[in-house]
Every structure is written in structure tokens, then in C-alpha cells.
N, C-alpha and C. Protein backbone atom coordinates (compact mmCIF):
# COMPACT_ATOMS: atom_id res chain seq x y z
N UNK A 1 -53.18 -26.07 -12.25
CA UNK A 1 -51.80 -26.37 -11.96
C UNK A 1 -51.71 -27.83 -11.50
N UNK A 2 -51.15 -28.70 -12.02
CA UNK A 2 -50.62 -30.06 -11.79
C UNK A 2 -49.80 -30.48 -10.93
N UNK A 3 -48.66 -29.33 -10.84
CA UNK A 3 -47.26 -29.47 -10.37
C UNK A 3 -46.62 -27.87 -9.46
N UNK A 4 -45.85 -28.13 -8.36
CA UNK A 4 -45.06 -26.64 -7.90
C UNK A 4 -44.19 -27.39 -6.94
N UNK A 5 -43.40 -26.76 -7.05
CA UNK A 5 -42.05 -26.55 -6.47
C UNK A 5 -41.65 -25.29 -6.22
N UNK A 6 -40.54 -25.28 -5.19
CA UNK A 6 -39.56 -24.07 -4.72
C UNK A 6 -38.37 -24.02 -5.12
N UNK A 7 -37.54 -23.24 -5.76
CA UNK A 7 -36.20 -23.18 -5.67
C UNK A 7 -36.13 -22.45 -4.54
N UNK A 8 -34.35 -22.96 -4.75
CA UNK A 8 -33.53 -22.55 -3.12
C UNK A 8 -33.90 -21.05 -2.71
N UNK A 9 -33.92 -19.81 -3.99
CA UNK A 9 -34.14 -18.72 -3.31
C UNK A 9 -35.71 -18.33 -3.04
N UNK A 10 -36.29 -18.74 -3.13
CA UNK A 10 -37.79 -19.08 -2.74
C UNK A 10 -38.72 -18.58 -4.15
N UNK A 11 -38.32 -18.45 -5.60
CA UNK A 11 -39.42 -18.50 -6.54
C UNK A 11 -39.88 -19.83 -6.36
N UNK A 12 -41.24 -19.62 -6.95
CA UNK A 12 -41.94 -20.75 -6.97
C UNK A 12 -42.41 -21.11 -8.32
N UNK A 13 -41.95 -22.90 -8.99
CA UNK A 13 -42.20 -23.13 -10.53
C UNK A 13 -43.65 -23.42 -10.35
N UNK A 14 -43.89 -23.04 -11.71
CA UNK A 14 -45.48 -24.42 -11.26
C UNK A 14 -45.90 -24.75 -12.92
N UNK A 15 -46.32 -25.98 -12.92
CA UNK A 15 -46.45 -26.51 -14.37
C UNK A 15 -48.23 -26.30 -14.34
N UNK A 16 -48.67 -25.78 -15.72
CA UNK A 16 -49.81 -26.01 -16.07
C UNK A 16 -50.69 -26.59 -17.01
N UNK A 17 -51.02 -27.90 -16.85
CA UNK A 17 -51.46 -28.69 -17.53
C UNK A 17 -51.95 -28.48 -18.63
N UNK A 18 -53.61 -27.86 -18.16
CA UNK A 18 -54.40 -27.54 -18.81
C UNK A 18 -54.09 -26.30 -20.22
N UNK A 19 -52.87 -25.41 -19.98
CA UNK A 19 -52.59 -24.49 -20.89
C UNK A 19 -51.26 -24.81 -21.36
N UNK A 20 -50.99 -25.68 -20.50
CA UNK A 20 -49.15 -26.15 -21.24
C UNK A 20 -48.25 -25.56 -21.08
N UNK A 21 -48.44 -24.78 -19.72
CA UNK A 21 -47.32 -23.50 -19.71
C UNK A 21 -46.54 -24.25 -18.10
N UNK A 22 -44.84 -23.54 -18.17
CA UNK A 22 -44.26 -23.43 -16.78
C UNK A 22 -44.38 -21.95 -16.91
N UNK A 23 -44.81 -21.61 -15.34
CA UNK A 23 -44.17 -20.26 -14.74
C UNK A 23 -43.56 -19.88 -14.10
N UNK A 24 -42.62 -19.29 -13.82
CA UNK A 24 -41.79 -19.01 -12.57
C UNK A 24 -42.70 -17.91 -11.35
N UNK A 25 -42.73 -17.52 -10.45
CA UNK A 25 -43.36 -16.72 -9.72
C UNK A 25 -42.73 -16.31 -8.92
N UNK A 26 -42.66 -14.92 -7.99
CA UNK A 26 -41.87 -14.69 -7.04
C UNK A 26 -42.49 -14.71 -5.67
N UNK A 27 -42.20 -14.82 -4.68
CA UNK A 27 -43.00 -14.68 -3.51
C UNK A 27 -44.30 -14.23 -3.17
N UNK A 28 -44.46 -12.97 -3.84
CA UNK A 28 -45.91 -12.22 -4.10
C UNK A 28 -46.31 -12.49 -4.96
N UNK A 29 -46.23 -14.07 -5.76
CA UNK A 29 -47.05 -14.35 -6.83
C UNK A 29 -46.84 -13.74 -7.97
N UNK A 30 -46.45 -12.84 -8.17
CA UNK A 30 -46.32 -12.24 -9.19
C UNK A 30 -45.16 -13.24 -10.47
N UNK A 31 -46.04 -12.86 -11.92
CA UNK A 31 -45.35 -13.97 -12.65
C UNK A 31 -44.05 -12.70 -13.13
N UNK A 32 -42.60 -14.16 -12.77
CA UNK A 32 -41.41 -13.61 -13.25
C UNK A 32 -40.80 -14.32 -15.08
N UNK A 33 -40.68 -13.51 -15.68
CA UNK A 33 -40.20 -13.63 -17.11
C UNK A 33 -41.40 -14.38 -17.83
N UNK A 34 -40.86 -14.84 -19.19
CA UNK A 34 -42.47 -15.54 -19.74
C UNK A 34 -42.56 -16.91 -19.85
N UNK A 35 -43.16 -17.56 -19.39
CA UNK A 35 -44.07 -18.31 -19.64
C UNK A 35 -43.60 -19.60 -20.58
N UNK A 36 -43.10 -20.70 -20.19
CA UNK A 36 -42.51 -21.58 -21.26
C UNK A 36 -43.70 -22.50 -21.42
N UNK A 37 -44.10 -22.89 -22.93
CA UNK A 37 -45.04 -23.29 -23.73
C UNK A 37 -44.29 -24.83 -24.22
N UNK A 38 -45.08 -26.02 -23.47
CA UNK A 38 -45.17 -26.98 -23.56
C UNK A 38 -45.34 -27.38 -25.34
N UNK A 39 -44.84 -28.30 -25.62
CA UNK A 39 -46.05 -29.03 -27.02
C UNK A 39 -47.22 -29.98 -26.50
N UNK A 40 -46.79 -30.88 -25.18
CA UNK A 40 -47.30 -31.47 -24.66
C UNK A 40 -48.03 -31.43 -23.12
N UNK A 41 -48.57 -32.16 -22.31
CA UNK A 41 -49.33 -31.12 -21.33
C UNK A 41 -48.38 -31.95 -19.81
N UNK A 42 -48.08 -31.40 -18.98
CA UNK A 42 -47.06 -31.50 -18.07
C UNK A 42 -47.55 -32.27 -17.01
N UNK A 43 -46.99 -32.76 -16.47
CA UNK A 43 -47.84 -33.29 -15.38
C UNK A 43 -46.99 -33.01 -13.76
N UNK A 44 -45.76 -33.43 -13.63
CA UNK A 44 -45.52 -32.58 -12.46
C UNK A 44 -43.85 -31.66 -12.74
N UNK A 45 -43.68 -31.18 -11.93
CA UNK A 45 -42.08 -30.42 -12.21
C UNK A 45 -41.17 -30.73 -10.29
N UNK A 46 -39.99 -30.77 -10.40
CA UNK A 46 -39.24 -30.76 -9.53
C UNK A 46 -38.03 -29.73 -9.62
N UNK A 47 -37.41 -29.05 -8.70
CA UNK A 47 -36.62 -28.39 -8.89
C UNK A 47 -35.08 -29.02 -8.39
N UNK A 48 -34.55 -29.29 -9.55
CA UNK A 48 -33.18 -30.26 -9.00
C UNK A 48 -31.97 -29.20 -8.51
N UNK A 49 -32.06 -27.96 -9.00
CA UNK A 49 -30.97 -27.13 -8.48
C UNK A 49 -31.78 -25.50 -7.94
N UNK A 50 -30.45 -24.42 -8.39
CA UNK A 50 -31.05 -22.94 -8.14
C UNK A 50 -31.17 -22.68 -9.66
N UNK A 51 -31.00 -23.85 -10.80
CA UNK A 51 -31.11 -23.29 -12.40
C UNK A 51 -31.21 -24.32 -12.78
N UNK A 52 -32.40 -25.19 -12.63
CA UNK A 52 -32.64 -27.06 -13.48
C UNK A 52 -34.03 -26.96 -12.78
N UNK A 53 -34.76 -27.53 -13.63
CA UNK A 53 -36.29 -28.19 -13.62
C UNK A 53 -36.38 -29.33 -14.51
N UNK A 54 -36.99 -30.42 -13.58
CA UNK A 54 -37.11 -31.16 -14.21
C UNK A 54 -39.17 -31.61 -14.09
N UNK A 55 -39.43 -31.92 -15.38
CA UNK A 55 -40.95 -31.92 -15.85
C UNK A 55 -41.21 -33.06 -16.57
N UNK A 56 -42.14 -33.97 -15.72
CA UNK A 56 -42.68 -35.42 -16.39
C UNK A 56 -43.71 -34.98 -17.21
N UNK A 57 -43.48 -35.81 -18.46
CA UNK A 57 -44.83 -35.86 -19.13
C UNK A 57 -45.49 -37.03 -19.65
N UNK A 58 -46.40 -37.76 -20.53
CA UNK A 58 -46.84 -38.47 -20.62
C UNK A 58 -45.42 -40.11 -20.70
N UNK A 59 -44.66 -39.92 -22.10
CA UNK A 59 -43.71 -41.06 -21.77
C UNK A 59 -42.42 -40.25 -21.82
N UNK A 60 -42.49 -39.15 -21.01
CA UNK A 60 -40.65 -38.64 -20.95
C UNK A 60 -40.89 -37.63 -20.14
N UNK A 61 -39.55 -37.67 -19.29
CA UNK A 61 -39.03 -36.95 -18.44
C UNK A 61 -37.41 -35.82 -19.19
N UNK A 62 -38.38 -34.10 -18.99
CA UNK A 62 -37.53 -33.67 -19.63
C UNK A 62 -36.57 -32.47 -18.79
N UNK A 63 -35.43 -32.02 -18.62
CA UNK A 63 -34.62 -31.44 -18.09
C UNK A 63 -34.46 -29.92 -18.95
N UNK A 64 -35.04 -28.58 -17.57
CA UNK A 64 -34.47 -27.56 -18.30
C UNK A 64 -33.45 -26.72 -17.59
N UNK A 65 -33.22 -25.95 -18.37
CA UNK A 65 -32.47 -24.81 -17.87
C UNK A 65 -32.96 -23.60 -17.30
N UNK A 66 -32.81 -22.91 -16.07
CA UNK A 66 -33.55 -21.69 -15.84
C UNK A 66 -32.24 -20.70 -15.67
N UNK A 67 -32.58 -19.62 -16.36
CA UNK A 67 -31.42 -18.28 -16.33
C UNK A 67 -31.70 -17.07 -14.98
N UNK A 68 -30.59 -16.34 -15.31
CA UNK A 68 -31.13 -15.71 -14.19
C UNK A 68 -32.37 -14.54 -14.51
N UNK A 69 -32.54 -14.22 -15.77
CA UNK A 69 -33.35 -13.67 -16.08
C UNK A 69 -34.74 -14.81 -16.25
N UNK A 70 -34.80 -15.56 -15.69
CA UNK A 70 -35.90 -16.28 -15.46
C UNK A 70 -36.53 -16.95 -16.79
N UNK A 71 -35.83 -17.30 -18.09
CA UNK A 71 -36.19 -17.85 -19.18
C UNK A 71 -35.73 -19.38 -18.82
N UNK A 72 -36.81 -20.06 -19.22
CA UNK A 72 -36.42 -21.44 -19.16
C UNK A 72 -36.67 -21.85 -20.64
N UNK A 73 -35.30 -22.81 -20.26
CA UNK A 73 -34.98 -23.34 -21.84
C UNK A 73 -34.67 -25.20 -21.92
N UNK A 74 -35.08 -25.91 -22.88
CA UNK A 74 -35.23 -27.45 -22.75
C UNK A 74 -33.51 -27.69 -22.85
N UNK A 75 -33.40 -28.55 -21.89
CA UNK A 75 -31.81 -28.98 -22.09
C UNK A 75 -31.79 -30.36 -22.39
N UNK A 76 -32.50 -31.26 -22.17
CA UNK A 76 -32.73 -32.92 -22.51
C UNK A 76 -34.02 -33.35 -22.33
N UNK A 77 -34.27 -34.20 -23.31
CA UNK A 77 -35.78 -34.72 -23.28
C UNK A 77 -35.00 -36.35 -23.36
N UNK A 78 -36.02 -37.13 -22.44
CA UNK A 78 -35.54 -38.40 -21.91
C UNK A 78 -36.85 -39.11 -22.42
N UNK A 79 -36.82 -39.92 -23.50
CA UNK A 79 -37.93 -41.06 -23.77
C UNK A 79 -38.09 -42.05 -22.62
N UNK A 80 -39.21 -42.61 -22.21
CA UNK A 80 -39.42 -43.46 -21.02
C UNK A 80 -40.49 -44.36 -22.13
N UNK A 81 -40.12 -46.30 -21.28
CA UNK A 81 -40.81 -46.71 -21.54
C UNK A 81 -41.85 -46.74 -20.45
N UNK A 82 -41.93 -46.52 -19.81
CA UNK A 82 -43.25 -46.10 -18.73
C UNK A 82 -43.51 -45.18 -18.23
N UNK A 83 -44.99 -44.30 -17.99
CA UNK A 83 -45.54 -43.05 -17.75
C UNK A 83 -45.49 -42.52 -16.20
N UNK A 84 -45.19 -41.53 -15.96
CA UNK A 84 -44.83 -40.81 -14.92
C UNK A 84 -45.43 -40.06 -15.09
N UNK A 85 -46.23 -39.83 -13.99
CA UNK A 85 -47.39 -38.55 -13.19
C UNK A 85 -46.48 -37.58 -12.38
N UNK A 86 -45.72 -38.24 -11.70
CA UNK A 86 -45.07 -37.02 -10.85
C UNK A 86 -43.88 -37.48 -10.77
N UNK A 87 -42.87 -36.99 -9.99
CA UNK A 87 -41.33 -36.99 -9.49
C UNK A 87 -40.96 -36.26 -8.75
């Protein structure tokens, strides 16, 4: 894991590099809904609301959507001319 954050109601995101996945988790760890599959490998995530993640990657910073059924979905991908590790 590269990256974790909290949303407001206390799941916890966490980006995984090495397999390219976000997960959502609930308090007891336990993984909630599935598993969103990178093309590229993540490097950190922030949680900007109670339904937005935002996830740096090599030259872009991209914005998703999280439902309440816990599917996260890409809402904007932002080209950068310079690389970001975290945010």
C-alpha cells in the first residue's frame, strides 16, 4: 500500500501500488465493494469529500467518484507536467 486515507464516516481508502488496485475498507478491515483496477500504478490517494478521491500517479492527478454502494468510478484525469508522489 502506497497511499490511505479516511473518509468522514470512517471507511478507510487505500491505493495499491504494487497490484494497481483502490480499496475501500470498513473499520474491521474488512474489504467493502470491489476493488478499482488502475491501468497505471498509484502512488498516493486523498479523500476530498464523503464521495471524491483523489489519486496521483506518475504525470496525472486523477478524480473519482465513490457511490454509496462503495463502487468507485474515474470522473477526471488531469495531465501534469510534473510528477507527484503524494497529495
Amino acid at each position: 500500500m502506497t497511499g490511505l486515507d479516511f473518509l468522514p464516516d470512517g471507511r478507510l481508502v487505500a491505493v495499491d501500488n504494487k497490484n494497481k488496485k483502490c480499496i475501500i475498507l470498513d473499520e474491521r478491515l474488512q474489504r467493502l465493494g470491489t476493488p478499482y483496477k488502475f491501468k497505471a500504478h498509484p502512488h498516493s490517494v486523498v479523500c476530498v469529500s464523503h464521495d471524491a478521491l483523489c489519486v496521483t500517479f506518475g504525470g496525472s492527478v486523477c478524480l473519482f467518484s465513490l457511490s454509496t454502494e462503495n463502487t468507485i468510478r474515474l470522473a477526471r484525469e488531469m495531465i501534469t507536467t510534473s510528477k507527484f508522489d503524494s497529495i
